[in-house]
PDB file of N, CA and C in Angstrom:
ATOM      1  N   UNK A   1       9.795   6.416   9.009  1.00  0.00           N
ATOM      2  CA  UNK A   1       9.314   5.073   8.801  1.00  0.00           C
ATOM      3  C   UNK A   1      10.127   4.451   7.653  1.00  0.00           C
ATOM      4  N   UNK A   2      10.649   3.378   7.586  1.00  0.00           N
ATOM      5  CA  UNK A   2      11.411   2.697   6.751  1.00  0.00           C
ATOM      6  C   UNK A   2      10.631   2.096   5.684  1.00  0.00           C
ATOM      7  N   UNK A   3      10.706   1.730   4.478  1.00  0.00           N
ATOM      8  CA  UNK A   3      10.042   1.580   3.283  1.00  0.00           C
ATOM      9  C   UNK A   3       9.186   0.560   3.678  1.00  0.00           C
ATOM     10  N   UNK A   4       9.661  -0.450   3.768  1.00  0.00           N
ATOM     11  CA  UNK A   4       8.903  -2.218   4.460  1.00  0.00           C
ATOM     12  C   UNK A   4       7.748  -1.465   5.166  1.00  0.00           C
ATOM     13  N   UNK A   5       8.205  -1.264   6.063  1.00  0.00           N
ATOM     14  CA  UNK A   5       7.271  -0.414   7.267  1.00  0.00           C
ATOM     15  C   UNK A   5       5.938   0.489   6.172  1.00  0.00           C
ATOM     16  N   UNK A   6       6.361   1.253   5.244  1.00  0.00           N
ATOM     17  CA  UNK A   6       5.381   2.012   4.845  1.00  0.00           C
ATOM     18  C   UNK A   6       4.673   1.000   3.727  1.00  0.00           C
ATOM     19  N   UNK A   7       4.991   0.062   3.108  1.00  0.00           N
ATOM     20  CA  UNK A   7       4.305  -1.082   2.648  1.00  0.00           C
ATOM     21  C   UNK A   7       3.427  -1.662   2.809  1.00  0.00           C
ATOM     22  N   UNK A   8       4.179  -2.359   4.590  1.00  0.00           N
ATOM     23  CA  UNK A   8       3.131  -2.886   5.400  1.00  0.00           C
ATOM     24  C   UNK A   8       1.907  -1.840   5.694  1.00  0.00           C
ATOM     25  N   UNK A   9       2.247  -0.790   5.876  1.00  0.00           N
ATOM     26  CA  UNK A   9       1.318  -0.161   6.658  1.00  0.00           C
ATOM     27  C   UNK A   9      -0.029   0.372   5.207  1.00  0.00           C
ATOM     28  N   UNK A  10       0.195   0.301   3.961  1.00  0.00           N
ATOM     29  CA  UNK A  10      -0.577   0.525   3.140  1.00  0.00           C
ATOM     30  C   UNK A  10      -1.147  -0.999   2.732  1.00  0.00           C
ATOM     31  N   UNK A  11      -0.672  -1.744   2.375  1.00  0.00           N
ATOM     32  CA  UNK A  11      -1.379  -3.252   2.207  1.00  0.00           C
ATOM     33  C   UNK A  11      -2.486  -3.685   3.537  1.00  0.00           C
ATOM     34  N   UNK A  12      -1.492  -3.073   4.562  1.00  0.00           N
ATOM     35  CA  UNK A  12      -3.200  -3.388   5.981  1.00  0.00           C
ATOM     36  C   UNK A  12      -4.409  -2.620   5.517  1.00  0.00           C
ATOM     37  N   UNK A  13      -4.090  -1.258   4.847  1.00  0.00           N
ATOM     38  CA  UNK A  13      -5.371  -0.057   4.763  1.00  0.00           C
ATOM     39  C   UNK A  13      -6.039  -0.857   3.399  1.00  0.00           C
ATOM     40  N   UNK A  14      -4.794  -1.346   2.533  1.00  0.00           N
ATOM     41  CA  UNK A  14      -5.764  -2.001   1.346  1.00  0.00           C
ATOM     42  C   UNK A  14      -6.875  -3.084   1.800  1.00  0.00           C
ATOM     43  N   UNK A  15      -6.384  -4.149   2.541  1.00  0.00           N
ATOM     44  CA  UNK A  15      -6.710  -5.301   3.094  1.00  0.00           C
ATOM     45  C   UNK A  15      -8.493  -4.343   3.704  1.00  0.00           C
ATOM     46  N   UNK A  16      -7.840  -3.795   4.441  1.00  0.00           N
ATOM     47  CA  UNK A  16      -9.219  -2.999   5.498  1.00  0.00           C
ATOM     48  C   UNK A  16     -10.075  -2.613   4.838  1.00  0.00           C
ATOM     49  N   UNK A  17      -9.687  -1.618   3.551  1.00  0.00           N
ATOM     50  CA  UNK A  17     -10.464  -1.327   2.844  1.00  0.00           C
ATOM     51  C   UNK A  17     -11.590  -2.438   1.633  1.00  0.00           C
ATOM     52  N   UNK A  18     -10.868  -3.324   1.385  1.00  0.00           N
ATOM     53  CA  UNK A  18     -11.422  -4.395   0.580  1.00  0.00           C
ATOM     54  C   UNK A  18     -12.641  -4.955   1.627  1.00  0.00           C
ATOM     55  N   UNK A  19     -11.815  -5.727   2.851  1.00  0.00           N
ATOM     56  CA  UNK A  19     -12.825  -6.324   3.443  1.00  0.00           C
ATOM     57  C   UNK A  19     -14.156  -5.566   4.175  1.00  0.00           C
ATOM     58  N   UNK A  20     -13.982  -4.307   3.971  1.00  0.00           N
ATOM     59  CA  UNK A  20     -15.491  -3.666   4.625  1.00  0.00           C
ATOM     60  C   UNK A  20     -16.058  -3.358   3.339  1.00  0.00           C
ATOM     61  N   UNK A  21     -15.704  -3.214   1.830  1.00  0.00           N
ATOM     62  CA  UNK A  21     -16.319  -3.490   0.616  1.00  0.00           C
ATOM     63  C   UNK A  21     -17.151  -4.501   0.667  1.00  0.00           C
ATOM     64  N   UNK A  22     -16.389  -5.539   0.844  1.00  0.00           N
ATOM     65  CA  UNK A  22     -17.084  -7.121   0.973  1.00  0.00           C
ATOM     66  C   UNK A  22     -18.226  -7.400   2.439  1.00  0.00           C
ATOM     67  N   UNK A  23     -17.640  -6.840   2.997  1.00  0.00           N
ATOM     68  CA  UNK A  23     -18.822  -6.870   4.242  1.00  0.00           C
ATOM     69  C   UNK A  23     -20.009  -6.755   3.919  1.00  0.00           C
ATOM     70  N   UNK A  24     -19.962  -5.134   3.744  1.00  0.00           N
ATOM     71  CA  UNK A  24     -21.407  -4.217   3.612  1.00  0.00           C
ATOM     72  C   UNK A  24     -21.893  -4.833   2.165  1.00  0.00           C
ATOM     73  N   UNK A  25     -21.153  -4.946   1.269  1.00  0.00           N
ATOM     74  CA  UNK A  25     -21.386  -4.996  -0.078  1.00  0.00           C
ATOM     75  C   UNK A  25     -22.143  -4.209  -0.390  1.00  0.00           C
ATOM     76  N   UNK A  26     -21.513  -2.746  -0.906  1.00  0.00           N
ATOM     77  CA  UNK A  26     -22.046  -1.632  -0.964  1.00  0.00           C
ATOM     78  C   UNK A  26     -22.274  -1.395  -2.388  1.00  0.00           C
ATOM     79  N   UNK A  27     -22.881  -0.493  -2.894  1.00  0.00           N
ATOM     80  CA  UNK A  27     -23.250  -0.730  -4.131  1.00  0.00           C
ATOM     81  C   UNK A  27     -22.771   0.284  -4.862  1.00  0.00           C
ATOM     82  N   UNK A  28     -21.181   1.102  -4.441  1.00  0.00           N
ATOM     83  CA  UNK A  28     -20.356   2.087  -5.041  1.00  0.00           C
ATOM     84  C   UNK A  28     -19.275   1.471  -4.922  1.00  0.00           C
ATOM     85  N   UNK A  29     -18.716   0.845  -5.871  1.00  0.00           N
ATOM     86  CA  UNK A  29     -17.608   0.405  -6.010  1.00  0.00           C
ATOM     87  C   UNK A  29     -16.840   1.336  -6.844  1.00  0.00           C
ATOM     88  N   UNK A  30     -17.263   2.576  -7.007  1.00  0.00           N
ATOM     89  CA  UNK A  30     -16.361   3.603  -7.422  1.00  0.00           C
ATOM     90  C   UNK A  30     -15.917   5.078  -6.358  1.00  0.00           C
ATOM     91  N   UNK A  31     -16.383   4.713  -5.125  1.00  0.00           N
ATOM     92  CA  UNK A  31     -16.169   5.073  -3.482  1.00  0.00           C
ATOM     93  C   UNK A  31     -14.931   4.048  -3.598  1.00  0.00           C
ATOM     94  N   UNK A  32     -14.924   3.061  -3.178  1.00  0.00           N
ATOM     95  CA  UNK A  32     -13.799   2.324  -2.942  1.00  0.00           C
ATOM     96  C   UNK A  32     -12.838   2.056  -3.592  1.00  0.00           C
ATOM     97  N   UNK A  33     -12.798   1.945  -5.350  1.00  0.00           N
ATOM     98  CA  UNK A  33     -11.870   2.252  -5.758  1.00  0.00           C
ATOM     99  C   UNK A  33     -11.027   3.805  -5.881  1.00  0.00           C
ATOM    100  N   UNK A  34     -11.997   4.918  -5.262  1.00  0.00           N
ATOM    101  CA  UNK A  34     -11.316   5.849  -5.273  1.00  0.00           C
ATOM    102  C   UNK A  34     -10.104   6.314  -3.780  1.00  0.00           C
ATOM    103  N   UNK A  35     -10.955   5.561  -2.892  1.00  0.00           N
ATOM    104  CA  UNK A  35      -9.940   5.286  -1.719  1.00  0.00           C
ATOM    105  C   UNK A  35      -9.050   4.381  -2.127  1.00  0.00           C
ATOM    106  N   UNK A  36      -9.086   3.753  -2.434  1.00  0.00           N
ATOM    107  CA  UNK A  36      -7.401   2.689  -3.099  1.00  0.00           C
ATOM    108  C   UNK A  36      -6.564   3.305  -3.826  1.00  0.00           C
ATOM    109  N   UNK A  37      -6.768   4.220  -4.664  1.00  0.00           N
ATOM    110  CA  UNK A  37      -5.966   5.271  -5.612  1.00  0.00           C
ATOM    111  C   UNK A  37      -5.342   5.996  -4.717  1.00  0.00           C
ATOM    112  N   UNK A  38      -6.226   7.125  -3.909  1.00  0.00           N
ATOM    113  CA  UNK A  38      -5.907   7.618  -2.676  1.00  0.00           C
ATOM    114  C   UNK A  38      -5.202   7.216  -1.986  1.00  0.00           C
ATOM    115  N   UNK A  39      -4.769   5.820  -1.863  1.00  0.00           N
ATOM    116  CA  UNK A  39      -3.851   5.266  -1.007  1.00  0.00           C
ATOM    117  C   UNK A  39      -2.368   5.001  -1.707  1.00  0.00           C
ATOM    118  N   UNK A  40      -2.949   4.288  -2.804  1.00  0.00           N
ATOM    119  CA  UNK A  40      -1.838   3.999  -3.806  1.00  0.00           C
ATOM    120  C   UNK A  40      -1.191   5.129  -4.352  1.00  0.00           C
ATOM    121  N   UNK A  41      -1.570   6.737  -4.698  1.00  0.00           N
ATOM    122  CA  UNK A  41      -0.969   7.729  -5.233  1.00  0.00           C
ATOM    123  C   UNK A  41      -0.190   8.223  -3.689  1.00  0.00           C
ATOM    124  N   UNK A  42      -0.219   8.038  -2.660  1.00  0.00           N
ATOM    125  CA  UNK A  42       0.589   8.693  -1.849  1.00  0.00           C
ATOM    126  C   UNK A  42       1.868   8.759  -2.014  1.00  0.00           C
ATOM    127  N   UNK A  43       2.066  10.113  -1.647  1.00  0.00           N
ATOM    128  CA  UNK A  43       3.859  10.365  -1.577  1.00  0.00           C
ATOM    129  C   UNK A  43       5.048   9.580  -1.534  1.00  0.00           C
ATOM    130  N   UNK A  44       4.833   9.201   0.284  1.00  0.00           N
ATOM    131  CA  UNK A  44       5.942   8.225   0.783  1.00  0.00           C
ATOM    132  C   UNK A  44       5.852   7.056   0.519  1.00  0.00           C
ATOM    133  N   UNK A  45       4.575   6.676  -0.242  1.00  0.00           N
ATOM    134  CA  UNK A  45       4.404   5.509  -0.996  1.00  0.00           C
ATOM    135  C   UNK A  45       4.935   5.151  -2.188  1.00  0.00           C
ATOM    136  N   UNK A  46       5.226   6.104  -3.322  1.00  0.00           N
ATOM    137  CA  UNK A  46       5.353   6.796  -4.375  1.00  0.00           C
ATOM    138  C   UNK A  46       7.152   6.206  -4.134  1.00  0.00           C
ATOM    139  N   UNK A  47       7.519   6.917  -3.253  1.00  0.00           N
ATOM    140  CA  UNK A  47       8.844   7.488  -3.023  1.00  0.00           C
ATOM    141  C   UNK A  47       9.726   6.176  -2.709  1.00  0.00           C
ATOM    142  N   UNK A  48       8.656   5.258  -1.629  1.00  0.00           N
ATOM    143  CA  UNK A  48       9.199   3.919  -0.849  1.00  0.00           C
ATOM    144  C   UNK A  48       9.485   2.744  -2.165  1.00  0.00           C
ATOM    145  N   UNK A  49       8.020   2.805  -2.639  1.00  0.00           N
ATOM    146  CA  UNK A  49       8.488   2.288  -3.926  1.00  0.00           C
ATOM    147  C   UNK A  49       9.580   2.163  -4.784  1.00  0.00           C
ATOM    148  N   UNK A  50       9.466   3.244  -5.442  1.00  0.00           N
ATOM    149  CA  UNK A  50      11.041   4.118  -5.983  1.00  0.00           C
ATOM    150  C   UNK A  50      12.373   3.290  -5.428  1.00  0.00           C
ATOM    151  N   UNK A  51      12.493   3.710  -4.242  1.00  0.00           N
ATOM    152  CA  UNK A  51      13.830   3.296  -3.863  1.00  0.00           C
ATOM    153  C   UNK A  51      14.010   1.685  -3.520  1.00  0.00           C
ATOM    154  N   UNK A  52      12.739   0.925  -3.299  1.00  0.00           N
ATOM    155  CA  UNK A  52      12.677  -0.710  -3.540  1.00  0.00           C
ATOM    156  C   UNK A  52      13.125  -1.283  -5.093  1.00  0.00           C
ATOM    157  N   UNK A  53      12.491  -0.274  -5.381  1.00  0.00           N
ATOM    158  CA  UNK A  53      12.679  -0.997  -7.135  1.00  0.00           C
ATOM    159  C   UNK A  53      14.640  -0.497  -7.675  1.00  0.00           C
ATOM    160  N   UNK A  54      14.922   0.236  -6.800  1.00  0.00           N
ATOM    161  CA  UNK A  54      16.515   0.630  -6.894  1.00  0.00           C
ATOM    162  C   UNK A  54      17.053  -0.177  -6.252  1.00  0.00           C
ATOM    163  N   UNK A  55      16.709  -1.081  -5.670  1.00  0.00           N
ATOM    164  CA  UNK A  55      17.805  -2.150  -4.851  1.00  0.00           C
ATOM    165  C   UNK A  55      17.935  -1.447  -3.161  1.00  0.00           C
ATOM    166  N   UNK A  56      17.285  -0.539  -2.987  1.00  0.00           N
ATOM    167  CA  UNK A  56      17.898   0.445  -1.638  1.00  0.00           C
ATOM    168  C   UNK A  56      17.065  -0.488  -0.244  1.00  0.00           C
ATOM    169  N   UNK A  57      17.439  -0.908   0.291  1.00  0.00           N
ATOM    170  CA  UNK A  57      16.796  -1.746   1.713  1.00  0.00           C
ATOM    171  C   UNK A  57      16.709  -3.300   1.346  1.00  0.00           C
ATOM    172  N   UNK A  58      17.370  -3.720   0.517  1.00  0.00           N
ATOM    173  CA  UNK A  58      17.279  -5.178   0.450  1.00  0.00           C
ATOM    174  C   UNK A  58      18.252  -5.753   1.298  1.00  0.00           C
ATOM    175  N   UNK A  59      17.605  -6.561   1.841  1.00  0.00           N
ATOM    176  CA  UNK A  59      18.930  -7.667   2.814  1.00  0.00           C
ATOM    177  C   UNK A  59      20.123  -8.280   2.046  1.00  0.00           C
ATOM    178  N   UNK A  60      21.216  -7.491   2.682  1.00  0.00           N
ATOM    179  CA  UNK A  60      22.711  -7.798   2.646  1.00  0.00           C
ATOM    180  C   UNK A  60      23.009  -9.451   2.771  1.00  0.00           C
ATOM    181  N   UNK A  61      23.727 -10.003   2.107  1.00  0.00           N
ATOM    182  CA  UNK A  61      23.811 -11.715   1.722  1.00  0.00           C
ATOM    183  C   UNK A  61      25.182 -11.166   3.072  1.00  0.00           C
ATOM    184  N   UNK A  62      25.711 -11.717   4.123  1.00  0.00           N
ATOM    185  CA  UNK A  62      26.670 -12.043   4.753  1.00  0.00           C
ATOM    186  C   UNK A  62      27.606 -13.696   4.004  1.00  0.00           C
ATOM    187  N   UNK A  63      28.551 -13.247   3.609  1.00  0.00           N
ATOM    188  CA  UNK A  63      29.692 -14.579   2.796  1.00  0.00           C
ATOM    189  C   UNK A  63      30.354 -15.088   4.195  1.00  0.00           C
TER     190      UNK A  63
END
């Protein structure tokens, strides 16, 4: 999976995760912030990051 790709695919689980917080409006908001950590400490997340913040997959300017 290409970095973008693993981005997207964690900002949807954030998104998902927020809005069924807000749904139910549950009264452990330390359940849900521990699934967001959980999401946010992942590996290839970790890693995708990393190499965004190095310049690695940014779109090439064509002169």
């Amino acid at each position: 999976m290409r970095d973008h790709d693993v981005l997207l695919h964690v900002i949807v689980e954030i998104k998902d995760i927020i809005d069924r917080y807000l749904e139910v409006g549950t009264g452990f908001p330390e359940i849900t912030i521990d699934r967001l950590v959980e999401i946010l400490d992942r590996h290839e997340l970790v890693v995708a990051i990393d190499r965004l913040e190095r310049g690695f997959g940014r779109p090439q300017l064509i002169n």
